[in-house]
PDB file of N, CA and C in Angstrom:
ATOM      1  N   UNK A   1       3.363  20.944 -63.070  1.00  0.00           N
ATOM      2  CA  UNK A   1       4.349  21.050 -62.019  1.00  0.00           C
ATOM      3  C   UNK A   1       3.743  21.641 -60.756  1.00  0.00           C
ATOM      4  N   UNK A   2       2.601  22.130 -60.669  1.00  0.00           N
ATOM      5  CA  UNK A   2       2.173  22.841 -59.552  1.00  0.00           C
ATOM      6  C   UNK A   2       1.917  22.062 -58.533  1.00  0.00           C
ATOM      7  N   UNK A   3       0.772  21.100 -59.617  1.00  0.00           N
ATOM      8  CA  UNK A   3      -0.326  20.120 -58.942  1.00  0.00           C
ATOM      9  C   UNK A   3       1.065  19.285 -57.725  1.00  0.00           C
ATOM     10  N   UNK A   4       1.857  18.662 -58.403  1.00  0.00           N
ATOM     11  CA  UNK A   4       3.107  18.195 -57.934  1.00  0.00           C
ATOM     12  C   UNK A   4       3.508  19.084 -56.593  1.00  0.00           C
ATOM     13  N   UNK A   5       3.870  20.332 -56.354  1.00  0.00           N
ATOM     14  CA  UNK A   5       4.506  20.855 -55.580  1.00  0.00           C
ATOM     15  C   UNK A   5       3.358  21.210 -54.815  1.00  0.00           C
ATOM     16  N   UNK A   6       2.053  21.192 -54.992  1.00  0.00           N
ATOM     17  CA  UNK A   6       0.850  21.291 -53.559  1.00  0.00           C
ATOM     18  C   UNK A   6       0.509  20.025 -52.886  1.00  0.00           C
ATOM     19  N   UNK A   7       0.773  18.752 -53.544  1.00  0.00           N
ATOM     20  CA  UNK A   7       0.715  17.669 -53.453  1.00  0.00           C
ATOM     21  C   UNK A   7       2.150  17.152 -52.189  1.00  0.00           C
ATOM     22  N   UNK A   8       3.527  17.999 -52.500  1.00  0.00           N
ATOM     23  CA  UNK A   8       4.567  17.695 -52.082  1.00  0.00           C
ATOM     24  C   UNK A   8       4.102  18.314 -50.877  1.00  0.00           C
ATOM     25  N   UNK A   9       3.854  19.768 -50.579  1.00  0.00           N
ATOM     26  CA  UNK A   9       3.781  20.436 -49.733  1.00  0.00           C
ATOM     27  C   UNK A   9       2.318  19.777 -48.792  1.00  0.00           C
ATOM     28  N   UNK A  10       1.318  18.987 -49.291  1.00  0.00           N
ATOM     29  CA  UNK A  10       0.146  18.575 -47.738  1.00  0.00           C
ATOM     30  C   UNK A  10       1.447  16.789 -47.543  1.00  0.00           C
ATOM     31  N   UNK A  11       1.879  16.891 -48.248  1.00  0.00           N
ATOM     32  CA  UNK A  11       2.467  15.163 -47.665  1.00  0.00           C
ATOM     33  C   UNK A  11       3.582  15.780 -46.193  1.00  0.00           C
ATOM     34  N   UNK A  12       4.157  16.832 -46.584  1.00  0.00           N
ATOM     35  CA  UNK A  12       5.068  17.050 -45.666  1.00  0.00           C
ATOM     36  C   UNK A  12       4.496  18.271 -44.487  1.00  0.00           C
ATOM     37  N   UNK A  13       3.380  18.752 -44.868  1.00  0.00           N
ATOM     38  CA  UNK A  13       2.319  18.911 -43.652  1.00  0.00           C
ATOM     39  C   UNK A  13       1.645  17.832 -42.887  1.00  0.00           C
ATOM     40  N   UNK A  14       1.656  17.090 -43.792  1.00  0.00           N
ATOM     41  CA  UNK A  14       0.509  15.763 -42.753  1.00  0.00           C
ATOM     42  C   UNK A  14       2.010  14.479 -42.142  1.00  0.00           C
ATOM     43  N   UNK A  15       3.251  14.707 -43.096  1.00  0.00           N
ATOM     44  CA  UNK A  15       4.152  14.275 -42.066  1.00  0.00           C
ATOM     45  C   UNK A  15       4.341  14.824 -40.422  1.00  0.00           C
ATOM     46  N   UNK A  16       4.695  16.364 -40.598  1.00  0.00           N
ATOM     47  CA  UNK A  16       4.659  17.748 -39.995  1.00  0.00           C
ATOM     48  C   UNK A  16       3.478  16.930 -38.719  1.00  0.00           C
ATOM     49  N   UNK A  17       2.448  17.110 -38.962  1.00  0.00           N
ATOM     50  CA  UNK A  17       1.617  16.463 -37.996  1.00  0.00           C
ATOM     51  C   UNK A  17       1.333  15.767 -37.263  1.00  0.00           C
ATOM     52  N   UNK A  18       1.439  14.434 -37.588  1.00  0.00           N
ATOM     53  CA  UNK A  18       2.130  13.038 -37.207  1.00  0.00           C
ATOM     54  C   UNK A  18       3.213  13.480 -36.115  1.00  0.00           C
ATOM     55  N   UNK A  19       4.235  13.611 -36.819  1.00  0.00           N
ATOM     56  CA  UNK A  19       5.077  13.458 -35.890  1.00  0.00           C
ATOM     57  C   UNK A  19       4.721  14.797 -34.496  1.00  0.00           C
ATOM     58  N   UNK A  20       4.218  15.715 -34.659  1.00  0.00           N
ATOM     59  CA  UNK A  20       3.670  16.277 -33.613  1.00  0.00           C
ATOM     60  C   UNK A  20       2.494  16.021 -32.601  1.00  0.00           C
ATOM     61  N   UNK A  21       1.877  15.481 -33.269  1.00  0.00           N
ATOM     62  CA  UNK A  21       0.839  14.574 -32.476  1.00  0.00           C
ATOM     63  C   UNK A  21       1.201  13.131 -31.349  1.00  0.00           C
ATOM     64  N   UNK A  22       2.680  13.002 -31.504  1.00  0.00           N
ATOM     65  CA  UNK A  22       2.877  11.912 -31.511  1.00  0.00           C
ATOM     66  C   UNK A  22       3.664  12.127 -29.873  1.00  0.00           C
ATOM     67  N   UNK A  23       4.412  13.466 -30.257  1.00  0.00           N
ATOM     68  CA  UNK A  23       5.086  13.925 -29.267  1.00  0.00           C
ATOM     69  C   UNK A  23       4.492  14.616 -28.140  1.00  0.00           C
ATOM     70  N   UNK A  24       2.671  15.450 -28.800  1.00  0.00           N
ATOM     71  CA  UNK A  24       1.987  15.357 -27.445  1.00  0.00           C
ATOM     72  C   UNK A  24       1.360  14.332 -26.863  1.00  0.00           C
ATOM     73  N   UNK A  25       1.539  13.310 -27.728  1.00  0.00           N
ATOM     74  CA  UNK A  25       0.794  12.014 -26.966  1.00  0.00           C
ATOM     75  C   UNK A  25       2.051  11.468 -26.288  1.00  0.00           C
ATOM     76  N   UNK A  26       2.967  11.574 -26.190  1.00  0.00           N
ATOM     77  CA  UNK A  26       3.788  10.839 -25.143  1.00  0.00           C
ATOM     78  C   UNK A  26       3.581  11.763 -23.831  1.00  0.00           C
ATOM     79  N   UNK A  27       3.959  13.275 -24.010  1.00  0.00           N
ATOM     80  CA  UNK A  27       3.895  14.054 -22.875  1.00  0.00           C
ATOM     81  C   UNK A  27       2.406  13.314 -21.545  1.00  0.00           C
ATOM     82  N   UNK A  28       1.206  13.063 -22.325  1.00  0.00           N
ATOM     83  CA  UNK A  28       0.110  12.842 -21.812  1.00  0.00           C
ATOM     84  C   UNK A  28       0.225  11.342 -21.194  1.00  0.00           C
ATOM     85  N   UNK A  29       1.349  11.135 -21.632  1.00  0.00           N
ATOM     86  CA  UNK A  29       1.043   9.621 -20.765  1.00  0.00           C
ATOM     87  C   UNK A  29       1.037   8.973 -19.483  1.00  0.00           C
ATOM     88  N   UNK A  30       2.037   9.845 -19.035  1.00  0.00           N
ATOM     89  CA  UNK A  30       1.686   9.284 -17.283  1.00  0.00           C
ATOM     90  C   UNK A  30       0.075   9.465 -16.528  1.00  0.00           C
ATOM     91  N   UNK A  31      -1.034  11.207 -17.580  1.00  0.00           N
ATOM     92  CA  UNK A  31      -1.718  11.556 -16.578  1.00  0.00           C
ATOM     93  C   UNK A  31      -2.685  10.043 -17.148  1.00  0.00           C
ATOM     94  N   UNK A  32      -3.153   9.603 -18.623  1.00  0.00           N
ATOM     95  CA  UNK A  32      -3.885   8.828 -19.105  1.00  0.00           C
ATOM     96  C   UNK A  32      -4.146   7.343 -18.289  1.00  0.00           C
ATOM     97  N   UNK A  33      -2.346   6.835 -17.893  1.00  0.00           N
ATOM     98  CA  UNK A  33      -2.036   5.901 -17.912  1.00  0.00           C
ATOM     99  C   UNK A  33      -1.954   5.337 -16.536  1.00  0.00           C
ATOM    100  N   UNK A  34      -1.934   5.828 -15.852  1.00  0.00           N
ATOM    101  CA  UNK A  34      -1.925   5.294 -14.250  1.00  0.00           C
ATOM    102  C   UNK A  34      -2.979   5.019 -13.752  1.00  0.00           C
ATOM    103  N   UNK A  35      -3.031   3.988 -12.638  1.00  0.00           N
ATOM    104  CA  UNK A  35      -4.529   3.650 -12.211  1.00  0.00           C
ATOM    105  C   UNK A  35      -4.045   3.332 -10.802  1.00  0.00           C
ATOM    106  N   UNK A  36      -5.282   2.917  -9.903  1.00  0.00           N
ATOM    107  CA  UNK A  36      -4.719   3.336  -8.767  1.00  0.00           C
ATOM    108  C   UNK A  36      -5.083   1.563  -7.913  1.00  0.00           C
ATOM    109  N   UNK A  37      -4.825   1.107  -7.388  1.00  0.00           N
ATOM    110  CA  UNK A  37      -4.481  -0.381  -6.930  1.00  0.00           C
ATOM    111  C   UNK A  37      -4.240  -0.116  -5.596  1.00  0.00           C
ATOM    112  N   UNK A  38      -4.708  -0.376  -4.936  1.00  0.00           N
ATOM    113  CA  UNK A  38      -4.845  -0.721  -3.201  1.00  0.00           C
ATOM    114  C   UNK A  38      -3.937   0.214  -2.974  1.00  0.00           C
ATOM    115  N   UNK A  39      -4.208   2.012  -3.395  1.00  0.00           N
ATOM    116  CA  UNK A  39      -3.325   3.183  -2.355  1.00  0.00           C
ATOM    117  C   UNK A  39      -1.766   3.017  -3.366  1.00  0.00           C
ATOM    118  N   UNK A  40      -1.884   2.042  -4.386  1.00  0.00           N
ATOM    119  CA  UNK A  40      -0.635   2.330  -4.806  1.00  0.00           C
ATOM    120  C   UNK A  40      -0.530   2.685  -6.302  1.00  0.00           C
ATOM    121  N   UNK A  41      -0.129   3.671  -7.070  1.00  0.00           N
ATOM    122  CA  UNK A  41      -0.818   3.567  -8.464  1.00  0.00           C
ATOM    123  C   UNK A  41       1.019   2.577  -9.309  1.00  0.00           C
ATOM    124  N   UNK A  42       0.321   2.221 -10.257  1.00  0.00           N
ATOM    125  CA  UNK A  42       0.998   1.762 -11.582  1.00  0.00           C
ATOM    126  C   UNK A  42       1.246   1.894 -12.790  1.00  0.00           C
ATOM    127  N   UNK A  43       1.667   2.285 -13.739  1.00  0.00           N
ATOM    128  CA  UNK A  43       1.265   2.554 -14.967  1.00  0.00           C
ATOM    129  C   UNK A  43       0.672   1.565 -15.975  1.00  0.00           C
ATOM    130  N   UNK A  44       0.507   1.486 -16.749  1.00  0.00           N
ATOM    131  CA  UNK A  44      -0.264   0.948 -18.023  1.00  0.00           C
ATOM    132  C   UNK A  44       0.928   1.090 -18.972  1.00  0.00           C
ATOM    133  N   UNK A  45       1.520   0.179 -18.952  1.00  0.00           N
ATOM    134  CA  UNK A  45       2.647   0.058 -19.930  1.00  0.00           C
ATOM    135  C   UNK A  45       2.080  -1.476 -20.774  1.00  0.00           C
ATOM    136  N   UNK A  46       1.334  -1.708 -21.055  1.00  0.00           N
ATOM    137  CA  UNK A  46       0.712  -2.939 -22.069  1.00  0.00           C
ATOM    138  C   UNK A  46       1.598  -4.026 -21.661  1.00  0.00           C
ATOM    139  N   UNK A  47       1.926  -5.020 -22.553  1.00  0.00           N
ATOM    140  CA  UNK A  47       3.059  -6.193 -22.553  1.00  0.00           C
ATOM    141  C   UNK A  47       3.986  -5.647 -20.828  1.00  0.00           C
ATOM    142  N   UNK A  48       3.643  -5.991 -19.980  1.00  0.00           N
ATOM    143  CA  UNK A  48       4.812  -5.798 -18.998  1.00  0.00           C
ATOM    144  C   UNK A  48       6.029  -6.216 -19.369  1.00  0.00           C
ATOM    145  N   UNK A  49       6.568  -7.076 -20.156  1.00  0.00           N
ATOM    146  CA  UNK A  49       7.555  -8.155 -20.259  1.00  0.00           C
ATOM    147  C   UNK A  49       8.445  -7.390 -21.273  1.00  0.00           C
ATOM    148  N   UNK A  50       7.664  -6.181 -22.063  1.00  0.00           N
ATOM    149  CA  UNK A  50       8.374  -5.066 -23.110  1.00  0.00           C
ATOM    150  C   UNK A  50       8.278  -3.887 -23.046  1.00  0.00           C
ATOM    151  N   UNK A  51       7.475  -3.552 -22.092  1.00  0.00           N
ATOM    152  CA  UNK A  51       6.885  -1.895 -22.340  1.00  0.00           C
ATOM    153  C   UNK A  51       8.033  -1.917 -20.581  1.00  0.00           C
ATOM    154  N   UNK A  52       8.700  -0.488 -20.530  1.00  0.00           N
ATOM    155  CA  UNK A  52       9.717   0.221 -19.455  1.00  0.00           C
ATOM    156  C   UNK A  52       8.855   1.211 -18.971  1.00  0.00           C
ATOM    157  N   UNK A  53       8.455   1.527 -17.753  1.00  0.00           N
ATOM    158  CA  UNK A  53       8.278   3.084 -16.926  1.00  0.00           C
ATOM    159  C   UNK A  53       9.536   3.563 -16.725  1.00  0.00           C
ATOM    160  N   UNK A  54       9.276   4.664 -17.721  1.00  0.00           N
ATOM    161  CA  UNK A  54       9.864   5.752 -17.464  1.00  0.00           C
ATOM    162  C   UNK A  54       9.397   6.964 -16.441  1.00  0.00           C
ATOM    163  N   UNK A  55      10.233   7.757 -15.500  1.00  0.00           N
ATOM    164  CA  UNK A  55      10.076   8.858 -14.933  1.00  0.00           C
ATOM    165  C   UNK A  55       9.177   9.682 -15.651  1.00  0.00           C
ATOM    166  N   UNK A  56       8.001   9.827 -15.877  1.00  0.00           N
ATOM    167  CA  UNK A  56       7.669  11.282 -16.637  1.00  0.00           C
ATOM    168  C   UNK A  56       8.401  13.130 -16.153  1.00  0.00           C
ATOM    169  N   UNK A  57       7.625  13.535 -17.139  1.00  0.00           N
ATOM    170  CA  UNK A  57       8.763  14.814 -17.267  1.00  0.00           C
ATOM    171  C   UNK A  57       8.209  15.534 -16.307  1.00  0.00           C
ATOM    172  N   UNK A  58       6.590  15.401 -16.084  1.00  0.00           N
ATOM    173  CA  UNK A  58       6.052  16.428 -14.394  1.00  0.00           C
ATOM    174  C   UNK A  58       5.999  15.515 -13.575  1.00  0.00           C
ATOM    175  N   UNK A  59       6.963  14.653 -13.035  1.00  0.00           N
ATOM    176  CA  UNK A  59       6.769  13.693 -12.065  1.00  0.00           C
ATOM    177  C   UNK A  59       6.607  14.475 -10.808  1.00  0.00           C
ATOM    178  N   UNK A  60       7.293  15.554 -10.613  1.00  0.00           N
ATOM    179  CA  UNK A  60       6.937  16.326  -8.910  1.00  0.00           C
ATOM    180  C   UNK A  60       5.380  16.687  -8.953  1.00  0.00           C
ATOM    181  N   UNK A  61       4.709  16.853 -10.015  1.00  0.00           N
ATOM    182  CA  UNK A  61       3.544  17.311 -10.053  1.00  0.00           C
ATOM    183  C   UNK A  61       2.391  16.392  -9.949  1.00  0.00           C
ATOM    184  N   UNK A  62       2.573  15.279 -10.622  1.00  0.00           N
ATOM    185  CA  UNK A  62       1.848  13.933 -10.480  1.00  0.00           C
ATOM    186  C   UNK A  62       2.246  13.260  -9.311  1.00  0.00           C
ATOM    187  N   UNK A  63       3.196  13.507  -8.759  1.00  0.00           N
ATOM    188  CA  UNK A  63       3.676  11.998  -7.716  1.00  0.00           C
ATOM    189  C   UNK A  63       3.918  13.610  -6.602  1.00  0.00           C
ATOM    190  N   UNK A  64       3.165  13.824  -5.724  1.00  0.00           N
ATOM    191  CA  UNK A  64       3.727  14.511  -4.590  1.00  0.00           C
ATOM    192  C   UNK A  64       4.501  13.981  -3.451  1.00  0.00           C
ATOM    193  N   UNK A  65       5.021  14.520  -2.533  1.00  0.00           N
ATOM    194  CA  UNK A  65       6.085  13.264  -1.379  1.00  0.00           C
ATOM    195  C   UNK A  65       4.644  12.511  -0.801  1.00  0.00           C
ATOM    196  N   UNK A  66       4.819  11.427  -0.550  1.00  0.00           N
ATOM    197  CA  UNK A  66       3.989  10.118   0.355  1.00  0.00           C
ATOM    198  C   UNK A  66       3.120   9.488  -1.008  1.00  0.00           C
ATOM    199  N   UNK A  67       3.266   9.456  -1.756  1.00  0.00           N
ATOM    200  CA  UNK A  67       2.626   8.865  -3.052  1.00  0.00           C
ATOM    201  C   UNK A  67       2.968   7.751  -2.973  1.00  0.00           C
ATOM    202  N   UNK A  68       3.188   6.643  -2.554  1.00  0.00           N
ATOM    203  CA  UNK A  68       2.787   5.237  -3.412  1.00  0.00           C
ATOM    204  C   UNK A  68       3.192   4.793  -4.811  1.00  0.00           C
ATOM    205  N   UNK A  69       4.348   4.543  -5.225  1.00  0.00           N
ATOM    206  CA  UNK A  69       4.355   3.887  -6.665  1.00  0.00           C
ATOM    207  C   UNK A  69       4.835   2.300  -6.969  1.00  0.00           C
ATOM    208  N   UNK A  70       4.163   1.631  -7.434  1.00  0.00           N
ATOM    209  CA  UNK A  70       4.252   0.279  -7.409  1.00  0.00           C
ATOM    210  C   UNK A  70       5.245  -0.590  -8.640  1.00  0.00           C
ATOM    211  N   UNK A  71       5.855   0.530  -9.183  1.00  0.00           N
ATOM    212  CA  UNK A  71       7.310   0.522 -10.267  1.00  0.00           C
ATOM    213  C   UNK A  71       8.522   1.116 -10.297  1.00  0.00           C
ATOM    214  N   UNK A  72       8.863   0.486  -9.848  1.00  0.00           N
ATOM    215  CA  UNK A  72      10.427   1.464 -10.126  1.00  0.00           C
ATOM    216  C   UNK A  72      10.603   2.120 -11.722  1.00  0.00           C
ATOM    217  N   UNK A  73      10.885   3.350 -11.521  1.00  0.00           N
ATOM    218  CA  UNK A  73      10.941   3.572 -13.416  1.00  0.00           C
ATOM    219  C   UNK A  73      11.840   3.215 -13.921  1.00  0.00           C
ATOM    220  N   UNK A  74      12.498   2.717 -14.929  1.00  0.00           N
ATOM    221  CA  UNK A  74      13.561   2.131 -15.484  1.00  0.00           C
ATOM    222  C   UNK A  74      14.601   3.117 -15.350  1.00  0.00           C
ATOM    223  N   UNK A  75      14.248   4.092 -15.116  1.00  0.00           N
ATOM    224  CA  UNK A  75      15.845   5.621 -15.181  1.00  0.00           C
ATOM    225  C   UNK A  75      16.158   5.738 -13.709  1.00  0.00           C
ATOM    226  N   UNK A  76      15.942   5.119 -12.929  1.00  0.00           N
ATOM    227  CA  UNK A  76      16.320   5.116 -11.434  1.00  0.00           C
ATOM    228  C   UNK A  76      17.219   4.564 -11.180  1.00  0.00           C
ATOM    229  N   UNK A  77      18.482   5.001 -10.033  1.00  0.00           N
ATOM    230  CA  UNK A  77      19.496   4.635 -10.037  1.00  0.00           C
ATOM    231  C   UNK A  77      19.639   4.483  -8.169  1.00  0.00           C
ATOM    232  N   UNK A  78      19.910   3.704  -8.148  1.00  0.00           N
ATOM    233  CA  UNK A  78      20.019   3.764  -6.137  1.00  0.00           C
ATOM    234  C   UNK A  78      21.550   4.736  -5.925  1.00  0.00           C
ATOM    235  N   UNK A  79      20.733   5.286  -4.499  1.00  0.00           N
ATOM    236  CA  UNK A  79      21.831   6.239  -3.792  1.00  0.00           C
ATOM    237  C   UNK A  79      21.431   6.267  -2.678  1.00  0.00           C
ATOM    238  N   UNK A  80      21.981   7.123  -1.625  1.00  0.00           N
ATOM    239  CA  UNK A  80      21.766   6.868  -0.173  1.00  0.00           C
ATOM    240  C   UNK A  80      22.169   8.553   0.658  1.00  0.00           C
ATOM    241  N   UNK A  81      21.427   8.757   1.630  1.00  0.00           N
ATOM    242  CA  UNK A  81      22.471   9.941   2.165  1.00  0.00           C
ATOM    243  C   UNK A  81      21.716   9.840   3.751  1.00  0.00           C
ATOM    244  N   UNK A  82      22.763  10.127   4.375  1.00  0.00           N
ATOM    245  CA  UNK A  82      22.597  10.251   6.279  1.00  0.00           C
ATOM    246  C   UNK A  82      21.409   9.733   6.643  1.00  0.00           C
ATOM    247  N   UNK A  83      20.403  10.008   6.935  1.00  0.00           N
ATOM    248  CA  UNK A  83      19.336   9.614   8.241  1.00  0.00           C
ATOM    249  C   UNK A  83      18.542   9.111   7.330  1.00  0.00           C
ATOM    250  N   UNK A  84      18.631   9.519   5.864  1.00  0.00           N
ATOM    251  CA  UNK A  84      16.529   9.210   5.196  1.00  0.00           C
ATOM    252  C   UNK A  84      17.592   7.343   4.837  1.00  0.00           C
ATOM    253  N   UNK A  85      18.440   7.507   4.472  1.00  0.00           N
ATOM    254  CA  UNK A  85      19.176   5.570   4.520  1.00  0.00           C
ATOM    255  C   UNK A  85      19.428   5.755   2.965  1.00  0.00           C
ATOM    256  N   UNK A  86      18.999   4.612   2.354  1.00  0.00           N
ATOM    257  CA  UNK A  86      19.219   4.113   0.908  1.00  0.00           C
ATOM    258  C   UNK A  86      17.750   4.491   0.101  1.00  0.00           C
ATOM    259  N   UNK A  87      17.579   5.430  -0.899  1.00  0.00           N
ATOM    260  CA  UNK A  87      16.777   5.944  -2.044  1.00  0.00           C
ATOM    261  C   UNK A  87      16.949   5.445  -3.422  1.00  0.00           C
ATOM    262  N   UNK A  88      16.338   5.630  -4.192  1.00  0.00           N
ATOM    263  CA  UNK A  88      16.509   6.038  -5.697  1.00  0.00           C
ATOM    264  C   UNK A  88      16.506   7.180  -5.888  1.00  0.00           C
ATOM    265  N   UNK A  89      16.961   7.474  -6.798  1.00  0.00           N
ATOM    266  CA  UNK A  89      17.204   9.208  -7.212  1.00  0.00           C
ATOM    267  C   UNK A  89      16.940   9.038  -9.183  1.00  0.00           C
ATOM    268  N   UNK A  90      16.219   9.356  -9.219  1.00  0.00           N
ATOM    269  CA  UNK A  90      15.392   9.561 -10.923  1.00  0.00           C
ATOM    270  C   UNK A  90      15.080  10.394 -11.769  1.00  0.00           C
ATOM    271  N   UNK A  91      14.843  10.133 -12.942  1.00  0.00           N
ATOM    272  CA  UNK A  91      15.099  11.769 -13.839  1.00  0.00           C
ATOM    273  C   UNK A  91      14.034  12.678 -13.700  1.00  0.00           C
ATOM    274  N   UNK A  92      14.227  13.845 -13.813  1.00  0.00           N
ATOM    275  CA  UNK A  92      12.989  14.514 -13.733  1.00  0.00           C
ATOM    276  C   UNK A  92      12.839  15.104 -12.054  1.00  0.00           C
ATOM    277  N   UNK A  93      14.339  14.873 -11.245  1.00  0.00           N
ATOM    278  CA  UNK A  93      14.005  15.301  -9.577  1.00  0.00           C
ATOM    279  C   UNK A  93      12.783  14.763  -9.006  1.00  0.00           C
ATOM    280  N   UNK A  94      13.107  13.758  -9.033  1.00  0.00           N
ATOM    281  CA  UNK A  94      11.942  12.508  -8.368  1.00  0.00           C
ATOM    282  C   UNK A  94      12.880  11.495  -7.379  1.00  0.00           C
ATOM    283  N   UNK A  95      13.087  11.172  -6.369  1.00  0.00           N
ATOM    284  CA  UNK A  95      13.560  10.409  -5.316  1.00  0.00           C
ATOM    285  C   UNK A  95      12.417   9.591  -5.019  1.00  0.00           C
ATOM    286  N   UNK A  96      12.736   8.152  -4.784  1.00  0.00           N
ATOM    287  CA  UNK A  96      12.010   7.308  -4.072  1.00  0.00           C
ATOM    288  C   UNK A  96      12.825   6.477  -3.292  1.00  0.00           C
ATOM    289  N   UNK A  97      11.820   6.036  -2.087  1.00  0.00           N
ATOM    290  CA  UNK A  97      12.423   5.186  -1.209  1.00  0.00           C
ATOM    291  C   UNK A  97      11.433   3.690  -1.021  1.00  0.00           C
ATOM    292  N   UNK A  98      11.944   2.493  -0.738  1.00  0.00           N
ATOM    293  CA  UNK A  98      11.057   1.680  -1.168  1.00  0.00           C
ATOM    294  C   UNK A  98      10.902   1.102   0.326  1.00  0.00           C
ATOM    295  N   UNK A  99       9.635   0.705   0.299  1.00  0.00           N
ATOM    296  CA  UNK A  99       8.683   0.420   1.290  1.00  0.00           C
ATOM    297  C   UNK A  99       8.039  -0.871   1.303  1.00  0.00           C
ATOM    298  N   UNK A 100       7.888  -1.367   2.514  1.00  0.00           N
ATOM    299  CA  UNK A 100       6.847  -2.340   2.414  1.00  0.00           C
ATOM    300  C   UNK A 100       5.137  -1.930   2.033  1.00  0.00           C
ATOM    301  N   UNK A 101       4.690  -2.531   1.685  1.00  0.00           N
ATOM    302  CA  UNK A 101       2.914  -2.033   1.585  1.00  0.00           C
ATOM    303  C   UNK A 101       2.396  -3.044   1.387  1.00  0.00           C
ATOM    304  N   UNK A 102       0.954  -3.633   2.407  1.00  0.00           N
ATOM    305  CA  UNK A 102       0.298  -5.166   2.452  1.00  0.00           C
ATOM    306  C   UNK A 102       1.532  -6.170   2.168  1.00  0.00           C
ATOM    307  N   UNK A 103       2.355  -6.068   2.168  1.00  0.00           N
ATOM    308  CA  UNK A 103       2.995  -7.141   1.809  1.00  0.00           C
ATOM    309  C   UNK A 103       4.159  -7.703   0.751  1.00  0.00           C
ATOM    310  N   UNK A 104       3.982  -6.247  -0.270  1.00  0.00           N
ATOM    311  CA  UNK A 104       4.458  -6.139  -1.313  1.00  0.00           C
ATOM    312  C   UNK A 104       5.563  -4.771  -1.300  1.00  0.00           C
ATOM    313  N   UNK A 105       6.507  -5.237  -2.261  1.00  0.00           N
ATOM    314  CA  UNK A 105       7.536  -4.079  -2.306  1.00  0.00           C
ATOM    315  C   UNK A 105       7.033  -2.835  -3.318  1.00  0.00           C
ATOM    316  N   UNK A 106       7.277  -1.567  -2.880  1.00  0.00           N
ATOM    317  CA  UNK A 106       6.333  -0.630  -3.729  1.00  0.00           C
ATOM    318  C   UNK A 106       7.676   0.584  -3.250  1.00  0.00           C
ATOM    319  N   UNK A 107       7.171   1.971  -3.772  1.00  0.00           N
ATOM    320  CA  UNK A 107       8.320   2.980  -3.703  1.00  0.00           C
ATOM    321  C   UNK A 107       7.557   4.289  -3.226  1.00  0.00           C
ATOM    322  N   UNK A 108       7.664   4.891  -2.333  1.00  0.00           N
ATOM    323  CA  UNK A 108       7.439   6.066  -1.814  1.00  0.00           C
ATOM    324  C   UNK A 108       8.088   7.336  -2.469  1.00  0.00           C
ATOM    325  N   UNK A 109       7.221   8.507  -2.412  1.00  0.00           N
ATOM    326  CA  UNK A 109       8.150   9.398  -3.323  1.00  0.00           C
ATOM    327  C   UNK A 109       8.649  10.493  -1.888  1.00  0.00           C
ATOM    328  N   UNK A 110       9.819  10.566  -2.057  1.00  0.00           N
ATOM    329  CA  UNK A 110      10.104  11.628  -0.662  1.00  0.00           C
ATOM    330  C   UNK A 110      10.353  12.748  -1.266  1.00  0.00           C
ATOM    331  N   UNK A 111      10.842  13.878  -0.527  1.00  0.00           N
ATOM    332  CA  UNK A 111      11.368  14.876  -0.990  1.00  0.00           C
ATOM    333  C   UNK A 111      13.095  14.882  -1.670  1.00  0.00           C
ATOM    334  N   UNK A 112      12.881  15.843  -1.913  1.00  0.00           N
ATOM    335  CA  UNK A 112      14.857  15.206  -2.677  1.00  0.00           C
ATOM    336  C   UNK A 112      15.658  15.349  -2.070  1.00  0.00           C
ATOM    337  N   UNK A 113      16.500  14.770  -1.617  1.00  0.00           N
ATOM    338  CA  UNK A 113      17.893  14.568  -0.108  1.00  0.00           C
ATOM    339  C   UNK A 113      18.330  16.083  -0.816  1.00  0.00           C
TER     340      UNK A 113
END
């Protein structure tokens, strides 16, 4: 019965693990995953056609105001207030406003209305 209950106890340590490993590998993903494209970065979401950008959770820290982002994150919601016009407003206190750039539609990060 022992062998059994040390056996029970590394399965639900090395579960224990897994799933913690798993949860600092998401935290790490915006810094891993972005690359930077003519002044504008993007993420690395694999399959575009299935993989969503999400806001990461230090987005004020990664994306400072005048940053360049070439995705809208899927948690963005349009809003608008007086002089700055029409924004997104996103989780994590991240605002963007979208911009032309070479030619292409891309999102500026401003400060938060």
């Amino acid at each position: 019965m022992r062998s059994s209950a040390v056996i029970a106890a590394m399965l639900v340590t090395g579960l224990l693990g897994m799933v913690a490993s798993q949860a600092i590998a998401i935290d790490e993903i915006p810094d891993k995953y972005m690359y930077n494209k003519g002044g504008v970065l993007y993420p690395h979401t694999g399959d575009s056609s299935q993989a969503l950008f999400q806001t990461p959770a230090n987005a004020r820290e990664l994306f400072p105001p005048g940053t360049l982002v070439g995705v809208l994150p899927a948690d963005c919601v349009s809003a608008s207030k007086g002089s700055i016009g029409d924004y997104y407003r996103c989780d994590h206190d991240l605002a963007l406003q979208e911009v032309e750039h070479d030619g292409r539609t891309v999102y500026r990060v401003i400060d938060n209305p």
